[in-house]
Protein backbone atom coordinates (compact mmCIF):
# COMPACT_ATOMS: atom_id res chain seq x y z
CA UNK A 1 -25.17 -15.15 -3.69
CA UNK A 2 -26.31 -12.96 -6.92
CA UNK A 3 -24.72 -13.89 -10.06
CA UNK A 4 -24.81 -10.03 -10.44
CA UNK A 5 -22.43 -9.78 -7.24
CA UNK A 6 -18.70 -8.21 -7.81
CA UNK A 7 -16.20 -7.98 -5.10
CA UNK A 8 -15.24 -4.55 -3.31
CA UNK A 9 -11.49 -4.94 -3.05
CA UNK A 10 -9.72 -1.86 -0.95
CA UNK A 11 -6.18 -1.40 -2.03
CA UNK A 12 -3.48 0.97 -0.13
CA UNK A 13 -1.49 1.87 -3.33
CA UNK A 14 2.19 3.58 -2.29
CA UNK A 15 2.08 6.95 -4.45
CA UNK A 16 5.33 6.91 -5.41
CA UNK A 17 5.16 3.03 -7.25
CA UNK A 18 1.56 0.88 -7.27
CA UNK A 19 -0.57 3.91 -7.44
CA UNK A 20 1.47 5.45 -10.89
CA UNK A 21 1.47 1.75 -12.16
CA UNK A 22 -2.44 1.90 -11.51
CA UNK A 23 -2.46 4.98 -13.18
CA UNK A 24 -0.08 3.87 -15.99
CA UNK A 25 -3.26 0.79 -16.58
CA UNK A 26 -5.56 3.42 -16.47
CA UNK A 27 -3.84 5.91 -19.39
CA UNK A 28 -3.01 2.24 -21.44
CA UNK A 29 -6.29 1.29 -21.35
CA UNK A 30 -5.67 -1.76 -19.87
CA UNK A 31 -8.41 -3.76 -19.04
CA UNK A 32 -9.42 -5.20 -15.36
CA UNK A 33 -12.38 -5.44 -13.13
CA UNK A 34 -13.86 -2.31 -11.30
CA UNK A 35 -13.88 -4.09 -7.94
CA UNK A 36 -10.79 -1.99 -7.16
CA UNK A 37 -10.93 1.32 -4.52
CA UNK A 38 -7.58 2.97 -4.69
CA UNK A 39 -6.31 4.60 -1.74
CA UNK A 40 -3.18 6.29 -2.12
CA UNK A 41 -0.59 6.27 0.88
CA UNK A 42 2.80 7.76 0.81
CA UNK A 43 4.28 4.33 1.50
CA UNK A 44 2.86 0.87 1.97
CA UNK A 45 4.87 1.04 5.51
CA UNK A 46 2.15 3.84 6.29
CA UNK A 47 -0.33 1.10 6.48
CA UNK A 48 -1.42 0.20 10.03
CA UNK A 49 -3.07 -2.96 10.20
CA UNK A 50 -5.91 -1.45 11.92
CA UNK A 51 -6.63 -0.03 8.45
CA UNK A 52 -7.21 -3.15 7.19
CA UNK A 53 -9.08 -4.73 9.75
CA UNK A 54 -11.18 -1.46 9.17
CA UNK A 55 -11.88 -2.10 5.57
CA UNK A 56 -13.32 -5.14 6.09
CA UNK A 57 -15.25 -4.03 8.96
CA UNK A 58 -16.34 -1.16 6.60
CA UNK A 59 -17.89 -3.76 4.04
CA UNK A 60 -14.39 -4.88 2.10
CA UNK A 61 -14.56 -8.51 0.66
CA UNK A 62 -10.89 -8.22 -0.07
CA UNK A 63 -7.89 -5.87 1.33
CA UNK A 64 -4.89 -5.20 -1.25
CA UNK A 65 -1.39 -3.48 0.27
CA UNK A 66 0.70 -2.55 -2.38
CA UNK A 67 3.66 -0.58 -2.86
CA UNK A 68 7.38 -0.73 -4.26
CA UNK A 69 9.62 -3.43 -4.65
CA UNK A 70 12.26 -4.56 -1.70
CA UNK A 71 15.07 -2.46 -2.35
CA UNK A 72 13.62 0.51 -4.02
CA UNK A 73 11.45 2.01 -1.31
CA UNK A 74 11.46 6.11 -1.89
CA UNK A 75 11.71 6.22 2.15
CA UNK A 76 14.28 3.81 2.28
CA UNK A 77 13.00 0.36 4.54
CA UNK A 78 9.27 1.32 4.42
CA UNK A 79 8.11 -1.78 2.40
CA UNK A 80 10.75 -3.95 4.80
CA UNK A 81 8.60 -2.72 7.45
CA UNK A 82 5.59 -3.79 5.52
CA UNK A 83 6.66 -7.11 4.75
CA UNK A 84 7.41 -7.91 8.71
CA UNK A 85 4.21 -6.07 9.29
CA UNK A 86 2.07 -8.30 7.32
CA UNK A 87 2.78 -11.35 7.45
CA UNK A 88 1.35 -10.76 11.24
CA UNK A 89 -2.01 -9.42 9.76
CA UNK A 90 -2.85 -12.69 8.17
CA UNK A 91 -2.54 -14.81 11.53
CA UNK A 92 -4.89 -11.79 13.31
CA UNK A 93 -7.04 -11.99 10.11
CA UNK A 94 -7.47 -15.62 10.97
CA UNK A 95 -7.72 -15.47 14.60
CA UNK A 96 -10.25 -13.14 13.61
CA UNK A 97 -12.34 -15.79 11.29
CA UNK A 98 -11.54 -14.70 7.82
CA UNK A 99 -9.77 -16.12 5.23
CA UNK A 100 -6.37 -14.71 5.21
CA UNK A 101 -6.51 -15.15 1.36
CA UNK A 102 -9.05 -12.35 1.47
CA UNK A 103 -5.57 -10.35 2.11
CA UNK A 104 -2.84 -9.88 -0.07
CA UNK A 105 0.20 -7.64 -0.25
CA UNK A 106 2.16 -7.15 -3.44
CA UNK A 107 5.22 -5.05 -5.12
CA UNK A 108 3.91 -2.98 -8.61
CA UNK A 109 6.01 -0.66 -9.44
CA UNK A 110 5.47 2.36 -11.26
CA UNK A 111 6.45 0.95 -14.88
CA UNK A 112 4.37 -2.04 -14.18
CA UNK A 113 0.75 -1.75 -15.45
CA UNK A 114 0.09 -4.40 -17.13
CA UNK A 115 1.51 -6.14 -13.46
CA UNK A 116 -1.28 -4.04 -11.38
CA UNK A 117 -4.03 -4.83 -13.68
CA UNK A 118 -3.49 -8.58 -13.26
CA UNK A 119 -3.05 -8.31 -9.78
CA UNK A 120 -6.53 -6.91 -9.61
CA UNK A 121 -8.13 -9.69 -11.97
CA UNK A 122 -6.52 -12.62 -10.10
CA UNK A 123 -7.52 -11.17 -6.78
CA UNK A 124 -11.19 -10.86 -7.93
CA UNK A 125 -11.23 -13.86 -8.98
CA UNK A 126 -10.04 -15.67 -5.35
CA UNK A 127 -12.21 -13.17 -4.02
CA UNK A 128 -15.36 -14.30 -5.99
CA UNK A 129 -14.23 -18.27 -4.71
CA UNK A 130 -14.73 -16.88 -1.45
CA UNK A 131 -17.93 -15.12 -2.17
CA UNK A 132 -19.12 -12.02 0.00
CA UNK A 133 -17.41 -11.34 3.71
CA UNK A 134 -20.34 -11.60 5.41
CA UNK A 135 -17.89 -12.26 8.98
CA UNK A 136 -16.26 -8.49 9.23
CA UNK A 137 -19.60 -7.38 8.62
CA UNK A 138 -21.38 -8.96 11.00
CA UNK A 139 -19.48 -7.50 14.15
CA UNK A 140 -20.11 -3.64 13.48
């Protein structure tokens, strides 16, 4: 592994909480790695899990869901759903050989930049433990 190497970390940002808080890091200036790719969903509950298993098919060393806190979901239950959801995707993740730790979901909402940009510089760094997913890749 190249000292030179940086994760690629996907993250599914909800639109109406983690992307604006992304955003909100970006206009602040606030400073974190460019291993993120923002997606923007309507709601993290939009995420199937096939996505995910996708992005790291695709060439992902890490997979980020994010969206708004339990309780103030703009449609209602959607990160509920998300929090049932997932915690299925890192058994399947497993089953599948990876390191469920190369998956993470988390709650950034809009006001919280500063909270999305360290987010993204604690995942790189568990990412970079892990080193490149070389597994994913290798059944295309």
């Amino acid at each position: 592994m190249s000292h030179d190497w940086q994760p690629r970390i996907v993250a599914f940002a909800c639109r109406w909480c983690t992307y604006a808080g992304a955003d909100l890091a970006g206009t602040r200036r606030m400073d974190y790695p460019a291993s993120i790719r923002l997606i923007r969903v309507p709601c993290s509950g939009r995420v199937n899990p096939s996505f995910v298993v996708r992005a790291f098919q695709r060439g992902a060393d890490g997979v980020l869901v994010a969206g708004c806190h339990p309780g103030d979901c703009h449609y209602i239950e959607g990160n509920l759903f998300t929090r049932r959801r997932y915690s299925l995707v890192k058994r399947l993740l497993e089953y599948l050989g990876m390191e469920p730790e190369r998956f993470r979901v988390e709650w950034i909402s809009a006001a919280e930049g500063a909270r999305f940009a360290q987010v993204v510089k604690e995942m790189t760094e568990d990412i970079s433990q892990l080193g490149p997913n070389a597994k994913m890749r290798e059944q295309l």
